[in-house]
Protein backbone atom coordinates (compact mmCIF):
# COMPACT_ATOMS: atom_id res chain seq x y z
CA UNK A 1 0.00 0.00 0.00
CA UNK A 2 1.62 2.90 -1.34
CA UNK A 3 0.70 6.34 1.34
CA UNK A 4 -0.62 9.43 -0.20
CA UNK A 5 0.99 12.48 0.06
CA UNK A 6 1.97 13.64 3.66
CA UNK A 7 -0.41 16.90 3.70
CA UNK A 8 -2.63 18.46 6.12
CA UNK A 9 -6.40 20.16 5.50
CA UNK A 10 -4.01 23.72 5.20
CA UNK A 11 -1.60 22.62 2.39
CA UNK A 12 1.57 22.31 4.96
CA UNK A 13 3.44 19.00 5.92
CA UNK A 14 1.70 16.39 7.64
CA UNK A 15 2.39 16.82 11.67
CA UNK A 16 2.48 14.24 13.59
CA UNK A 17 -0.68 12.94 15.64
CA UNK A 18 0.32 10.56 18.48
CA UNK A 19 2.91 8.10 19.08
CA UNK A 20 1.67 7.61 22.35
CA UNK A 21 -0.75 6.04 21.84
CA UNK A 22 0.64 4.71 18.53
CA UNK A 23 -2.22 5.98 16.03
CA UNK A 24 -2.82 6.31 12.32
CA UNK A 25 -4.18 3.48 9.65
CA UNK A 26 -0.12 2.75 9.37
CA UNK A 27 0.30 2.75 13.07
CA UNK A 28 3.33 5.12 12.29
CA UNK A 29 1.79 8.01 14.77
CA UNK A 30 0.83 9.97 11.66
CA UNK A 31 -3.03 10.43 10.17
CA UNK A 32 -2.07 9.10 6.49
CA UNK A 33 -3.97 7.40 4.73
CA UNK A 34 -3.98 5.33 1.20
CA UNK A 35 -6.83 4.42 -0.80
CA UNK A 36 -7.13 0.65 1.23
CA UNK A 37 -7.88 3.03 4.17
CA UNK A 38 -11.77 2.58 4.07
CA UNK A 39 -12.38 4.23 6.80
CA UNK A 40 -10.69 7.51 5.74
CA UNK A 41 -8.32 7.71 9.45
CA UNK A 42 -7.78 11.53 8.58
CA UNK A 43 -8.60 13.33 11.31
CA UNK A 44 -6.28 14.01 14.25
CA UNK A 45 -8.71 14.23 17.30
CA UNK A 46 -8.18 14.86 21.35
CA UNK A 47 -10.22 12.46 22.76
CA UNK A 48 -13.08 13.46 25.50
CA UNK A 49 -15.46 11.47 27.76
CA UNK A 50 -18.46 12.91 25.52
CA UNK A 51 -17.16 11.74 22.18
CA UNK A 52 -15.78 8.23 23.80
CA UNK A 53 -19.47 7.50 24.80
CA UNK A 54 -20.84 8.73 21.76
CA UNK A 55 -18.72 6.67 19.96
CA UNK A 56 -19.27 4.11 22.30
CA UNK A 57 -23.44 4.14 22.23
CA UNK A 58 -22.50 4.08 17.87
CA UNK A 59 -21.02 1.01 18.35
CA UNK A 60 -17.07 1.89 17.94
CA UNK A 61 -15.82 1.24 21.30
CA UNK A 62 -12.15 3.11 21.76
CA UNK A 63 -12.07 3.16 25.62
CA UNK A 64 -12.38 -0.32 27.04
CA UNK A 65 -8.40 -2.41 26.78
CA UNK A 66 -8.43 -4.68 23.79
CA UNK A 67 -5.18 -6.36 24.72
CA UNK A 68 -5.29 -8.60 22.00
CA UNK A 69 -4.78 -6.27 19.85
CA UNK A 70 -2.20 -4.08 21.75
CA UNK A 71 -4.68 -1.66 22.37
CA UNK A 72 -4.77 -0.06 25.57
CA UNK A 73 -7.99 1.76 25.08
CA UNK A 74 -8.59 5.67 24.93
CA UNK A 75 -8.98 8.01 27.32
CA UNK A 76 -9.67 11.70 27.58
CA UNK A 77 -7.02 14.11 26.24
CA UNK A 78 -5.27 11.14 23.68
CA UNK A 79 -4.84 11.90 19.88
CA UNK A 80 -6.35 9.57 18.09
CA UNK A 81 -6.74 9.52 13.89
CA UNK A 82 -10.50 9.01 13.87
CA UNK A 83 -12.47 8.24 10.40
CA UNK A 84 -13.58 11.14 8.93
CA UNK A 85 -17.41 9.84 8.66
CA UNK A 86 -17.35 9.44 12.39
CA UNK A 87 -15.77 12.91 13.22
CA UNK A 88 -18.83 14.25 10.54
CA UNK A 89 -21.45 12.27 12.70
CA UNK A 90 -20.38 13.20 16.40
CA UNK A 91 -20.50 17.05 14.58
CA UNK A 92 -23.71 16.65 13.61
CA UNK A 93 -24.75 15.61 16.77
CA UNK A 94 -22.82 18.35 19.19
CA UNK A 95 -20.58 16.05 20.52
CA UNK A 96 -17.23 15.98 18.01
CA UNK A 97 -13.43 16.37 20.39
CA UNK A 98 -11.63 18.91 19.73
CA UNK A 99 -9.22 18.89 16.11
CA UNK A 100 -5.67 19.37 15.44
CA UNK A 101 -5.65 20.58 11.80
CA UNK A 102 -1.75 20.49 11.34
CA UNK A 103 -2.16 16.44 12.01
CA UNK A 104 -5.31 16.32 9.98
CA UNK A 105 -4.83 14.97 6.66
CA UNK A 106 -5.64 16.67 3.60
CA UNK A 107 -8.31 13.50 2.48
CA UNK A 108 -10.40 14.25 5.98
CA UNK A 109 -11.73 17.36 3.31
CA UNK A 110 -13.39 14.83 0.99
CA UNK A 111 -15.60 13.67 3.89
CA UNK A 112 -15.81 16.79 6.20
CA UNK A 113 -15.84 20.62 4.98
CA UNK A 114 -12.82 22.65 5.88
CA UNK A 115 -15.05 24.95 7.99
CA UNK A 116 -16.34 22.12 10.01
CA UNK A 117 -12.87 21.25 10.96
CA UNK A 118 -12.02 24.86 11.79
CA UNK A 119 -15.10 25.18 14.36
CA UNK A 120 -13.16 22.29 16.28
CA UNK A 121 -10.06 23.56 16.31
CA UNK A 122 -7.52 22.92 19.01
């Protein structure tokens, strides 16, 4: 799988999301994405307790351990590259985390309007 281009939703370089916990469709701590990345993992988002549950109650769990898959589970205040559709979704329904456009990948625009992300804004 071949990555597209390493650009955020303002034309710059690609920043950096969260090594800690590893994130990204590549697990490389980056919000890149390819066109196998159904999902569309563009958008770099700080986790809170109202969008966990939310995402929760949708039927995306990202807070309880899943040590099978080396996933610690989410907690408030972690960076997490969340699917575009989702981000779109929790918007809609007054709940969406906060954004970090520099880590936000340029594809996140063919899902959610530029103006969306900026009302979000970290």
């Amino acid at each position: 799988m071949q990555k597209d281009p390493e650009i955020n939703v303002m034309g710059d370089a690609l920043s950096p999301c969260s090594t800690d916990p590893v994130t990204g469709f590549f697990r490389d701590g980056h919000c890149n994405t390819c066109d196998a990345d159904q999902g569309s993992h563009t958008v770099c988002a700080i986790m809170t307790a109202e969008f966990l549950a939310f995402s929760k109650y949708v039927g995306n769990d990202l807070s309880t351990p899943r040590p099978e898959f080396r996933f610690a589970g989410l907690k408030p205040g972690d960076h997490w590259c969340l699917c575009a559709g989702r981000f779109l979704q929790a918007h809609e329904e007054g709940c969406a985390p906060k954004v970090n456009l520099a880590a936000t990948h340029q594809r996140a625009l063919e899902i959610v309007p530029l103006d969306v992300l900026e009302q979000h804004k970290a």
